[in-house]
N, C-alpha and C. Protein backbone atom coordinates (compact mmCIF):
# COMPACT_ATOMS: atom_id res chain seq x y z
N UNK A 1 27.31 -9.71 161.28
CA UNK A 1 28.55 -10.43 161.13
C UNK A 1 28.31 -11.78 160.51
N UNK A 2 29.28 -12.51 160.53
CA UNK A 2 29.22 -13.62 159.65
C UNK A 2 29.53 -14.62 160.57
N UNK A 3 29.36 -15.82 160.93
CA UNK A 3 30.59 -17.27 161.27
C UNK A 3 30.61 -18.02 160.10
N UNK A 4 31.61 -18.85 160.21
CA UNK A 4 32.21 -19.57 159.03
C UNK A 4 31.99 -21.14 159.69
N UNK A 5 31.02 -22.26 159.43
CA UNK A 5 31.20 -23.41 160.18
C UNK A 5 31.99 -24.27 158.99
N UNK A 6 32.58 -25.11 159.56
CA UNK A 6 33.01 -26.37 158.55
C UNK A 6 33.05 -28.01 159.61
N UNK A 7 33.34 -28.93 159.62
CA UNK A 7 33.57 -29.87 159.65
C UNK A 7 33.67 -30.84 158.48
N UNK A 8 34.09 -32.10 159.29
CA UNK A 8 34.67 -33.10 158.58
C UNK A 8 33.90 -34.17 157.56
N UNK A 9 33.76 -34.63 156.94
CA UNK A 9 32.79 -35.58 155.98
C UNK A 9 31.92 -36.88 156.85
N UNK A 10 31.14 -36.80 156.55
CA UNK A 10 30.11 -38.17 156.94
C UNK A 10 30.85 -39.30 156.12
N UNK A 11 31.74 -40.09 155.92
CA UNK A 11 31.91 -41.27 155.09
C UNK A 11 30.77 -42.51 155.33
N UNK A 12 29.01 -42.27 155.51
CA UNK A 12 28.48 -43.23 155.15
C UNK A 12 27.87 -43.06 153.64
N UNK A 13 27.73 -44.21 153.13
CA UNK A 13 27.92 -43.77 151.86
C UNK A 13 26.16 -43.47 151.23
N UNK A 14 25.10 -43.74 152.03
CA UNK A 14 23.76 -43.02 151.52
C UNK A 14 23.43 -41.89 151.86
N UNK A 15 25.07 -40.84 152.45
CA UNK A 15 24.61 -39.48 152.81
C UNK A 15 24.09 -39.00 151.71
N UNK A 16 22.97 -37.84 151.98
CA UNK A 16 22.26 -37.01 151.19
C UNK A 16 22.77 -35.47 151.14
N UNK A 17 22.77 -35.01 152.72
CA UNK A 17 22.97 -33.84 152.79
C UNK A 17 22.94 -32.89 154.55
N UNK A 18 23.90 -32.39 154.94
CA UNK A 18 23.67 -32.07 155.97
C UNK A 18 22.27 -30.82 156.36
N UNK A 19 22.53 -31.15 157.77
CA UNK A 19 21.16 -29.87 157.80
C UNK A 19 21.67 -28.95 159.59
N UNK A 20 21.99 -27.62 159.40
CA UNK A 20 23.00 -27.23 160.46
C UNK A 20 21.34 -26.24 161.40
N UNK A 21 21.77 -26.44 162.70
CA UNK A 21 20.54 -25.72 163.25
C UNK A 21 21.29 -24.59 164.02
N UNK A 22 20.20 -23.56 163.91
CA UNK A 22 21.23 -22.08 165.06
C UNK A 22 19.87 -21.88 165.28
N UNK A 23 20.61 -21.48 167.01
CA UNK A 23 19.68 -20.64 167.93
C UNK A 23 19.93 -19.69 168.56
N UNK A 24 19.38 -18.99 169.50
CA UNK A 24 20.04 -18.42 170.64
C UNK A 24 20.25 -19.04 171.78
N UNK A 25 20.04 -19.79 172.03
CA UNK A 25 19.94 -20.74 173.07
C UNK A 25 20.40 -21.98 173.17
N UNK A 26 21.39 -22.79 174.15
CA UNK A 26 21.78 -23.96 173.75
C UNK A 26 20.66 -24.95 174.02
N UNK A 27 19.10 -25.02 174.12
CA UNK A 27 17.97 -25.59 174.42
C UNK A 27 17.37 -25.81 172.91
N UNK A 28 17.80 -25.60 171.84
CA UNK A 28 17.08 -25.39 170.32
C UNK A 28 15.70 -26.10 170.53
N UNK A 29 15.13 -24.57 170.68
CA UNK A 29 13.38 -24.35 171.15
C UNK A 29 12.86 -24.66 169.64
N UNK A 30 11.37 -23.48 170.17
CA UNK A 30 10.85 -23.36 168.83
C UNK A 30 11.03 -21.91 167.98
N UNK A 31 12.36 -21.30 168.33
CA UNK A 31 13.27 -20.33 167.52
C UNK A 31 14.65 -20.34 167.27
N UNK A 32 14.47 -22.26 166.70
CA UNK A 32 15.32 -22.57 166.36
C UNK A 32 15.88 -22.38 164.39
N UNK A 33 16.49 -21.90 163.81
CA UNK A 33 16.52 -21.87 162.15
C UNK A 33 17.50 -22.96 161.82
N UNK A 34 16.66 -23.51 160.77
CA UNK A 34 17.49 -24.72 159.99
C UNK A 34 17.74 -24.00 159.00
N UNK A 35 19.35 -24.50 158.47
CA UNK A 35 19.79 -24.54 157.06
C UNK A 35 20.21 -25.91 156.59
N UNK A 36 20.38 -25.97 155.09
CA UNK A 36 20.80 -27.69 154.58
C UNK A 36 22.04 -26.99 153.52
N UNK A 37 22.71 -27.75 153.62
CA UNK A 37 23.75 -27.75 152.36
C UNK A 37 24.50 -29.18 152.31
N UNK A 38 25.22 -29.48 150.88
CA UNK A 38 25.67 -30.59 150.31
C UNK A 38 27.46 -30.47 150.85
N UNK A 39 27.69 -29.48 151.21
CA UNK A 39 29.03 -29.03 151.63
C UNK A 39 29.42 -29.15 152.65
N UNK A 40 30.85 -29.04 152.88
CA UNK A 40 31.61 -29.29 154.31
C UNK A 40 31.71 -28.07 155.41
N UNK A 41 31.24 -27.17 154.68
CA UNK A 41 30.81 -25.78 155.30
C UNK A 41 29.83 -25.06 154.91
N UNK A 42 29.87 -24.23 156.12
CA UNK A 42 28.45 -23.00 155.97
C UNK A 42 28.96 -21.64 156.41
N UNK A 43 28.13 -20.60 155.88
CA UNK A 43 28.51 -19.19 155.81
C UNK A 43 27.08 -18.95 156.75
N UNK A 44 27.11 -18.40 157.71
CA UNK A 44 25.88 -18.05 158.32
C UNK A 44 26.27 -16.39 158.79
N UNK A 45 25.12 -15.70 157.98
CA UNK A 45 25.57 -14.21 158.04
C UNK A 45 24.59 -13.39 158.22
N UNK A 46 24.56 -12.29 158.53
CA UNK A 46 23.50 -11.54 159.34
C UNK A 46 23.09 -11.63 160.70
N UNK A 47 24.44 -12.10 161.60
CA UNK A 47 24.46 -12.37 162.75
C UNK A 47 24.74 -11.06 163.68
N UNK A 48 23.86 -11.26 164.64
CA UNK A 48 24.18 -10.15 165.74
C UNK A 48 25.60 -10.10 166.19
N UNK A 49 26.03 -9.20 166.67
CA UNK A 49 27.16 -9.15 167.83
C UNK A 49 27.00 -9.15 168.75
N UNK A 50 28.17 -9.98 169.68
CA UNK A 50 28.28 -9.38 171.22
C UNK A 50 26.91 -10.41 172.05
N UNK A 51 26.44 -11.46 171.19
CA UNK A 51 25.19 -12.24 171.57
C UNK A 51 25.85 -13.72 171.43
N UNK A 52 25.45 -14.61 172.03
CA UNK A 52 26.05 -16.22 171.80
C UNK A 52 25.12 -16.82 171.00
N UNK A 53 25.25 -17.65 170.05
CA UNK A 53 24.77 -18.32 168.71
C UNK A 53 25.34 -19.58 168.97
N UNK A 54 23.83 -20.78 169.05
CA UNK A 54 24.66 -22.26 169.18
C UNK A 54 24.14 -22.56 167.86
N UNK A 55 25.26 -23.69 167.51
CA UNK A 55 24.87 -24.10 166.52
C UNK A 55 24.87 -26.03 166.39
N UNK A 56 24.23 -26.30 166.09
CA UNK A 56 24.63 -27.96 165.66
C UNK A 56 24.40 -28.45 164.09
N UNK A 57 24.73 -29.84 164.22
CA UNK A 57 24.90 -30.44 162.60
C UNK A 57 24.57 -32.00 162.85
N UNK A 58 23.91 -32.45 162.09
CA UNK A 58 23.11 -33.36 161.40
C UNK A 58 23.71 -34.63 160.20
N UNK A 59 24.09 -35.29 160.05
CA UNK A 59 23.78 -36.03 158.60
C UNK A 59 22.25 -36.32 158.24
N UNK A 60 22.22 -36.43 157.18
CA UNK A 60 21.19 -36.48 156.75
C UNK A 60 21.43 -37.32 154.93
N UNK A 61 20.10 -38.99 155.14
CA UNK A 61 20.38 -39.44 154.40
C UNK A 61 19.09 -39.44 153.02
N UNK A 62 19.50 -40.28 151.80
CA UNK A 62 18.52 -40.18 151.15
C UNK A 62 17.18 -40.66 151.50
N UNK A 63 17.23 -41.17 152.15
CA UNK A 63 15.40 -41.84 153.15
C UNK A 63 15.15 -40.48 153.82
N UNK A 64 16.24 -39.58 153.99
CA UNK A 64 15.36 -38.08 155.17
C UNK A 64 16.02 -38.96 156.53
N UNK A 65 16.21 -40.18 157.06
CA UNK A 65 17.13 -40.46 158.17
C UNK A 65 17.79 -39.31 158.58
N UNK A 66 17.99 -38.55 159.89
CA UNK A 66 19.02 -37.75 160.39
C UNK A 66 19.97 -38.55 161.82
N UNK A 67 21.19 -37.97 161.34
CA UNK A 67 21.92 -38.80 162.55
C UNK A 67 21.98 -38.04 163.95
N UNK A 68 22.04 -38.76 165.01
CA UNK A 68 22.31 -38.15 166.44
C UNK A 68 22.82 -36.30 165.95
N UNK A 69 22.23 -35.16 166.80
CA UNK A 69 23.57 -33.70 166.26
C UNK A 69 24.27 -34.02 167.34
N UNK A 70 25.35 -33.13 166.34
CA UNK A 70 27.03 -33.22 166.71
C UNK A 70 27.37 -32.44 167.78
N UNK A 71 27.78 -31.93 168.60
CA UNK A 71 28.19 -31.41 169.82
C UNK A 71 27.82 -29.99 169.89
N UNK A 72 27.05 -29.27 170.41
CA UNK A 72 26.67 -28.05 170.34
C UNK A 72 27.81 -26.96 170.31
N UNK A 73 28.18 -26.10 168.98
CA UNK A 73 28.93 -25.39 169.59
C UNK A 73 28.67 -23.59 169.52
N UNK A 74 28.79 -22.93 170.70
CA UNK A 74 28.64 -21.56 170.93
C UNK A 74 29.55 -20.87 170.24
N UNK A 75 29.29 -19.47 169.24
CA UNK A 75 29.68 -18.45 168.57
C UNK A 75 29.09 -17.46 169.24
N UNK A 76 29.86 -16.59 169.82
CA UNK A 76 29.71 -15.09 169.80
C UNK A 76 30.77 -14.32 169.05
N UNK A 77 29.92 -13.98 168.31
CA UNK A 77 30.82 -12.37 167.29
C UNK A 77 30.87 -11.07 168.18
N UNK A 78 32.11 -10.83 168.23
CA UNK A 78 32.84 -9.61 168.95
C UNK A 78 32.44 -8.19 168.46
N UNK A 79 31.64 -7.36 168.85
CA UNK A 79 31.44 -5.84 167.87
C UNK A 79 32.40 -5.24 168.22
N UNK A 80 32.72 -4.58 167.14
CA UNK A 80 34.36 -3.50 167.20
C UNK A 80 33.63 -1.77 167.36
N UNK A 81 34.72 -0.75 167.44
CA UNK A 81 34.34 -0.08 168.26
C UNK A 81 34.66 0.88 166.58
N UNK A 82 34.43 0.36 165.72
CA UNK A 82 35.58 1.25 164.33
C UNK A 82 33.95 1.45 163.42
N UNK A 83 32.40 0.44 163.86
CA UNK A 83 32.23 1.26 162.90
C UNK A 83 31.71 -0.08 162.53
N UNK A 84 29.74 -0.11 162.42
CA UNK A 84 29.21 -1.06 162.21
C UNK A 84 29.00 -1.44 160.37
N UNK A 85 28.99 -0.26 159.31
CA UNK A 85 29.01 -1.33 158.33
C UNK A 85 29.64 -1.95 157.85
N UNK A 86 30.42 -2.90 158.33
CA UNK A 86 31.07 -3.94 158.32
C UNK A 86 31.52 -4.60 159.33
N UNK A 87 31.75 -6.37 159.80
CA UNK A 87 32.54 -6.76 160.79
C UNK A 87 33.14 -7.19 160.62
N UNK A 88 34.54 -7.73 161.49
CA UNK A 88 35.98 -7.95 161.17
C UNK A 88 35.65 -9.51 160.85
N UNK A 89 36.09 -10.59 159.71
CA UNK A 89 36.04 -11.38 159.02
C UNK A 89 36.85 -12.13 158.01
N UNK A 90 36.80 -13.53 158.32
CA UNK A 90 37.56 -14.27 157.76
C UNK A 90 37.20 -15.21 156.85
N UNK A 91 37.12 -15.83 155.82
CA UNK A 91 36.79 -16.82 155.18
C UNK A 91 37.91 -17.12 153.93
N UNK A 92 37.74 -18.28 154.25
CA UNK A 92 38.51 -19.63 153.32
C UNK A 92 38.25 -19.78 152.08
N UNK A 93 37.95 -18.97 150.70
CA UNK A 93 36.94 -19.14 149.45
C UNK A 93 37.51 -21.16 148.78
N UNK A 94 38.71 -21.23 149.36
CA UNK A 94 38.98 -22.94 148.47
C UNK A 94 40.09 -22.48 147.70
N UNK A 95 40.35 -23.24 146.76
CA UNK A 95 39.78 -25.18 147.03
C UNK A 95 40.42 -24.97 148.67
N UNK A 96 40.05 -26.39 149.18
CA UNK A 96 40.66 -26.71 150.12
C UNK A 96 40.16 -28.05 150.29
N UNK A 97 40.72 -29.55 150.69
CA UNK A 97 42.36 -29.45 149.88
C UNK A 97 42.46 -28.17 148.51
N UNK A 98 43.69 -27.78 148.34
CA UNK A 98 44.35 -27.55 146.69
C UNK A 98 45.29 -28.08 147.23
N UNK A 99 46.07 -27.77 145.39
CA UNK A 99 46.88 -28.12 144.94
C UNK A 99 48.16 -27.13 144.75
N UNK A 100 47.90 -25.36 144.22
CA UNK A 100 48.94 -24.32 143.85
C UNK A 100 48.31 -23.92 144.15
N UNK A 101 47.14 -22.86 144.48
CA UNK A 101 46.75 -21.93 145.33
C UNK A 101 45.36 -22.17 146.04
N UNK A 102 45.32 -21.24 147.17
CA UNK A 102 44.21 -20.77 147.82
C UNK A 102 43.68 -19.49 148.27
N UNK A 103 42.39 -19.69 147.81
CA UNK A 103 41.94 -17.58 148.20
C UNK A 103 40.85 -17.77 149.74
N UNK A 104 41.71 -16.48 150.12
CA UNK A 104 40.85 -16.23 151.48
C UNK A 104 39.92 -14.88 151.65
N UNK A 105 39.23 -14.49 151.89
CA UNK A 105 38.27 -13.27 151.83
C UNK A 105 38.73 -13.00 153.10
N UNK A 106 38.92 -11.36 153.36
CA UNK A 106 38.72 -10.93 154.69
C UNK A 106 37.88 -9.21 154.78
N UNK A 107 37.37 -9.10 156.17
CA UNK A 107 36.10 -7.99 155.59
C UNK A 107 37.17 -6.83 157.24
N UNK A 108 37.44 -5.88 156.62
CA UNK A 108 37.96 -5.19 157.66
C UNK A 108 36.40 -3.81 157.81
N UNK A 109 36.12 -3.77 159.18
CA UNK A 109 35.31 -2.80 159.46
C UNK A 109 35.51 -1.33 159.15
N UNK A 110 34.45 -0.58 159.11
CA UNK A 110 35.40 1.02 158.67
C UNK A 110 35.49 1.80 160.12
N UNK A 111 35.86 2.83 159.88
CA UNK A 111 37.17 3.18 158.73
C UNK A 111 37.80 2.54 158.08
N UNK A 112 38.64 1.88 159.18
CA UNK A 112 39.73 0.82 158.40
C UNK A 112 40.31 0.14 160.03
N UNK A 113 41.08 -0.77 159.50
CA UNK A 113 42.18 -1.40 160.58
C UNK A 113 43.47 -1.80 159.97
N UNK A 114 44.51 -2.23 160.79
CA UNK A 114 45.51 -2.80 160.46
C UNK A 114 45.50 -4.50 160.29
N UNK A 115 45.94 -4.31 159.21
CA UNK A 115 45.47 -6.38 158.91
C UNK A 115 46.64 -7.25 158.99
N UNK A 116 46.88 -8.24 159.37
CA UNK A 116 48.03 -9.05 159.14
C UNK A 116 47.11 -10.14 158.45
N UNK A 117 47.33 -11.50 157.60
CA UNK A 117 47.14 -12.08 157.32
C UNK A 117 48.31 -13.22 157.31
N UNK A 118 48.84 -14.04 158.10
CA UNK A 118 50.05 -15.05 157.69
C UNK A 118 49.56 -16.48 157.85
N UNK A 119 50.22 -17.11 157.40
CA UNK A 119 50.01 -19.01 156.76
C UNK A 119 51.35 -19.43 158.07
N UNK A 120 50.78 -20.20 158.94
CA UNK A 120 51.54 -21.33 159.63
C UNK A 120 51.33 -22.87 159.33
N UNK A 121 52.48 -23.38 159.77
CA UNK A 121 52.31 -25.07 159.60
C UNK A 121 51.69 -25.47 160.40
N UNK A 122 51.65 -26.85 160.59
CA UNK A 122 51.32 -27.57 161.89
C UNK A 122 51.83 -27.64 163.59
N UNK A 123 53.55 -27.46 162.90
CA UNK A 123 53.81 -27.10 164.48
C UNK A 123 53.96 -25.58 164.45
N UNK A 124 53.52 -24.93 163.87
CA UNK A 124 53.32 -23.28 164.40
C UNK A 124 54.26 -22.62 163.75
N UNK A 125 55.42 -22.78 162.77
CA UNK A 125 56.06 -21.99 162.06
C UNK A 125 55.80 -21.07 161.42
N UNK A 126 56.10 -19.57 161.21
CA UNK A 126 55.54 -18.58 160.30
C UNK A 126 56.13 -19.14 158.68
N UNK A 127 55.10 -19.10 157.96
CA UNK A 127 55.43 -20.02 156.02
C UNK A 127 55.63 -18.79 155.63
N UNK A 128 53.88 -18.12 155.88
CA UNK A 128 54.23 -16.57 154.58
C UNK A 128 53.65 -15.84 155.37
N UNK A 129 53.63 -14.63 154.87
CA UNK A 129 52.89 -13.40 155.34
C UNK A 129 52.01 -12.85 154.29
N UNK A 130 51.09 -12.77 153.90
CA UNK A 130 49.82 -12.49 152.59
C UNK A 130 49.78 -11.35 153.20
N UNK A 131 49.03 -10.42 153.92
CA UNK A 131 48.93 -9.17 154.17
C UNK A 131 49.49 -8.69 155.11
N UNK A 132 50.39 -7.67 155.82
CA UNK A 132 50.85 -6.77 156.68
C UNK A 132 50.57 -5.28 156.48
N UNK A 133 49.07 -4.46 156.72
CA UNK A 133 49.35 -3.04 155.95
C UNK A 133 47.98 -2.85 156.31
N UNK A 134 47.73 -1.48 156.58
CA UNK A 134 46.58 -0.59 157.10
C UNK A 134 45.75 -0.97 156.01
N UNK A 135 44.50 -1.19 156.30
CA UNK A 135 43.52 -1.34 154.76
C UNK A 135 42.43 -0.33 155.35
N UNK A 136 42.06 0.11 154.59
CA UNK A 136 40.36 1.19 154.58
C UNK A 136 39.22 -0.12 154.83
N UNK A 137 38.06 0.29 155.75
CA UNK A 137 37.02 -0.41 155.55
C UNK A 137 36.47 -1.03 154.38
N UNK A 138 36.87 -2.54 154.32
CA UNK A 138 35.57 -3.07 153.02
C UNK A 138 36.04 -4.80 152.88
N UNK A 139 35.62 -5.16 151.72
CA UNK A 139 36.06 -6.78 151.65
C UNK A 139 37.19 -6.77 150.73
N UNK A 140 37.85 -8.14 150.83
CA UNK A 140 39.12 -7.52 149.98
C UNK A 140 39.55 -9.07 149.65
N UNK A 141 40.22 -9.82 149.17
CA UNK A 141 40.68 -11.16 148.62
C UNK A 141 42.29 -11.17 148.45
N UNK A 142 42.81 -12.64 148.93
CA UNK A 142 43.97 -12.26 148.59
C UNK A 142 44.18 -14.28 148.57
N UNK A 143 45.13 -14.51 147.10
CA UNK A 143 45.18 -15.86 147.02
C UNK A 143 46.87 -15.81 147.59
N UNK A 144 46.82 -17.34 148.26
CA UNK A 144 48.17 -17.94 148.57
C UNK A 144 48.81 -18.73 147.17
N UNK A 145 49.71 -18.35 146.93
CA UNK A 145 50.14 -19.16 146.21
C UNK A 145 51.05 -20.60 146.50
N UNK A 146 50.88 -20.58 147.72
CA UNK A 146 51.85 -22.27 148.64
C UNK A 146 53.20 -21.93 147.99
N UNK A 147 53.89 -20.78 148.47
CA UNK A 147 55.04 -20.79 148.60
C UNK A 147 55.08 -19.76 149.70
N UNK A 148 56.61 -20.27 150.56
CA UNK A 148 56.53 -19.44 151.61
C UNK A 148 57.48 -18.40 151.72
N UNK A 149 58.14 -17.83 152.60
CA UNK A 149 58.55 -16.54 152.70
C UNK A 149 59.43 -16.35 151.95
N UNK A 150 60.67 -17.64 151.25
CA UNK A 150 61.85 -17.72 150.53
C UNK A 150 61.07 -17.95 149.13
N UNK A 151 60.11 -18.16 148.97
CA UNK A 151 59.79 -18.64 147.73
C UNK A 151 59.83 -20.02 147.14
N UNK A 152 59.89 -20.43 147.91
CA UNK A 152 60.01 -22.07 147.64
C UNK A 152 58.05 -22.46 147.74
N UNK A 153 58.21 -23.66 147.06
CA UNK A 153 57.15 -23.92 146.63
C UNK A 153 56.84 -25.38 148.53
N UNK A 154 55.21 -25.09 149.04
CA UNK A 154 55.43 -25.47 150.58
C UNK A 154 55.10 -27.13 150.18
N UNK A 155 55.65 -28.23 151.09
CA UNK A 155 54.98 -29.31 150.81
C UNK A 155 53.81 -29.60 152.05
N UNK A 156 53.47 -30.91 151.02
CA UNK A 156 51.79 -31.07 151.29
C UNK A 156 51.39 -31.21 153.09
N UNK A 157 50.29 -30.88 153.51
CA UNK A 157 50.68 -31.05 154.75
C UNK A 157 49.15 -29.95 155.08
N UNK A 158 49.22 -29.43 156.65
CA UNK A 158 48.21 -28.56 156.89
C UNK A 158 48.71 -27.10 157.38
N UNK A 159 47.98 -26.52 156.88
CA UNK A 159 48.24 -25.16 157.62
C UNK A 159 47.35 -24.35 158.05
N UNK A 160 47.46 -22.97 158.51
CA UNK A 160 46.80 -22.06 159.12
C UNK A 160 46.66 -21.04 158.55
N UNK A 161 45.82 -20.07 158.14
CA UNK A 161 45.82 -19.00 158.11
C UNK A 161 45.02 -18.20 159.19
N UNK A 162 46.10 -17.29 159.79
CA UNK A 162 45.82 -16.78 160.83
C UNK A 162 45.26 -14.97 160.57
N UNK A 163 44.36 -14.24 160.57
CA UNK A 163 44.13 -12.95 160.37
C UNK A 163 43.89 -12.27 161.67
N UNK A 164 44.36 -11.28 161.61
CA UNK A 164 44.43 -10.01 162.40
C UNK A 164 43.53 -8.76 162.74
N UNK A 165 42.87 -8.42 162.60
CA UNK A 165 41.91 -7.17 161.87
C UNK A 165 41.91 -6.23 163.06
N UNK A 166 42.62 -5.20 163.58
CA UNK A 166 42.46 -4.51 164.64
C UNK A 166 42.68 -5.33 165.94
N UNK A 167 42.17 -5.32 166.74
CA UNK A 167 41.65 -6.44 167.60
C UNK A 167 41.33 -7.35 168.01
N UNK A 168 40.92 -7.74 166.77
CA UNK A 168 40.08 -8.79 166.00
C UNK A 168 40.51 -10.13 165.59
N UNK A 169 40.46 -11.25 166.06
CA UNK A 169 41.38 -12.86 165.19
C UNK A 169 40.67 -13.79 165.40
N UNK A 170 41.10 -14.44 164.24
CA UNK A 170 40.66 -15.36 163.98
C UNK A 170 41.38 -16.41 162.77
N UNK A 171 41.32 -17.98 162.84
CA UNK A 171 42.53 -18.66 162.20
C UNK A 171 41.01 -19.91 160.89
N UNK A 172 41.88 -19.93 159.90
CA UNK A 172 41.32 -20.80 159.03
C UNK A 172 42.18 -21.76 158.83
N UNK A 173 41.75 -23.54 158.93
CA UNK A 173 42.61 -24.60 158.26
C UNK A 173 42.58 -24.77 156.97
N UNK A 174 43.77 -25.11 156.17
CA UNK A 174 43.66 -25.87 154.92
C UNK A 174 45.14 -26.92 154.77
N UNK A 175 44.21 -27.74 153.30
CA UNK A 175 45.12 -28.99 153.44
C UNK A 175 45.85 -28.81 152.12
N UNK A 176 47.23 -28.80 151.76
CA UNK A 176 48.19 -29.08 150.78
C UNK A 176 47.97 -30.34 150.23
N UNK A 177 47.49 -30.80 148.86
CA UNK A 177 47.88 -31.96 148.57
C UNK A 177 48.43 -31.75 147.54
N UNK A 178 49.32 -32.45 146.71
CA UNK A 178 50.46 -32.54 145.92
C UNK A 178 50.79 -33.72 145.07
């Protein structure tokens, strides 16, 4: 399976680059794995199911300086009962902020499941509905175009995309700017 991490920006300004640690254990021994990226998120994939995965995060500056990690947080991925090559999955592909659209990836397990995919606001309103409909096992893409159920074009602001996959949920943020 996959998790999707993101957080918020370091605004000191000799950041270099973050560096995210996963373990099995909230003790990060010596089977602990580092990754680094320049980004506000990470894709960490080839994860077990049904097991807890901590993870933490770092700044990290151009001297190699790392700051205090950020609050440990536990992932366990759920195994579904439909059928291991594939697990039920969500991701955000960007922009995020945009501006007129955004694409989201979602991975339905096989056979297949029933998917909903819908966009809420901040205080919880249904905007749109992107997918409602049985899909066959596999990965599949679908962009928002920031208009909502009437067709009106949405203003700037935050929202949700919330997915469905069988059993299965899980919600992604993004930001409207305009």
């Amino acid at each position: 399976g996959e998790a999707l991490l993101s957080w918020d920006t370091n605004v000191e300004p000799d950041l270099d680059h973050y560096r995210v640690e996963r373990d099995t254990t909230d003790q990060f021994s010596s089977g602990t794995e580092s990754f680094t990226t320049t980004e506000l998120t990470y894709v960490d994939s080839g994860l077990e199911t049904d097991r807890p995965h901590y993870y933490r995060l770092f700044a990290v500056d151009g001297g190699e300086n790392e700051s205090d990690p950020s609050e440990t947080v536990e992932i366990t991925l759920e195994g579904t009962s439909v059928g291991e090559e594939y697990a039920a999955s969500l991701a955000l592909l960007g922009p995020n902020p945009f501006a007129s659209s955004a694409a989201f990836a979602y991975t339905v397990p096989s056979p297949g499941a029933t998917v909903t995919l819908e966009l809420y606001d901040i205080t919880g309103r249904l905007v749109a509905a992107l997918v409602n409909r049985y899909c066959d096992g596999g990965r599949f893409e679908v962009v928002w175009d920031g208009r909502d159920r009437s067709g009106h074009s949405v203003g700037s602001g935050v929202y949700f995309c919330r997915a469905t996959i069988g059993g299965w949920s899980d919600a992604r943020k993004l930001v409207r700017i305009r």
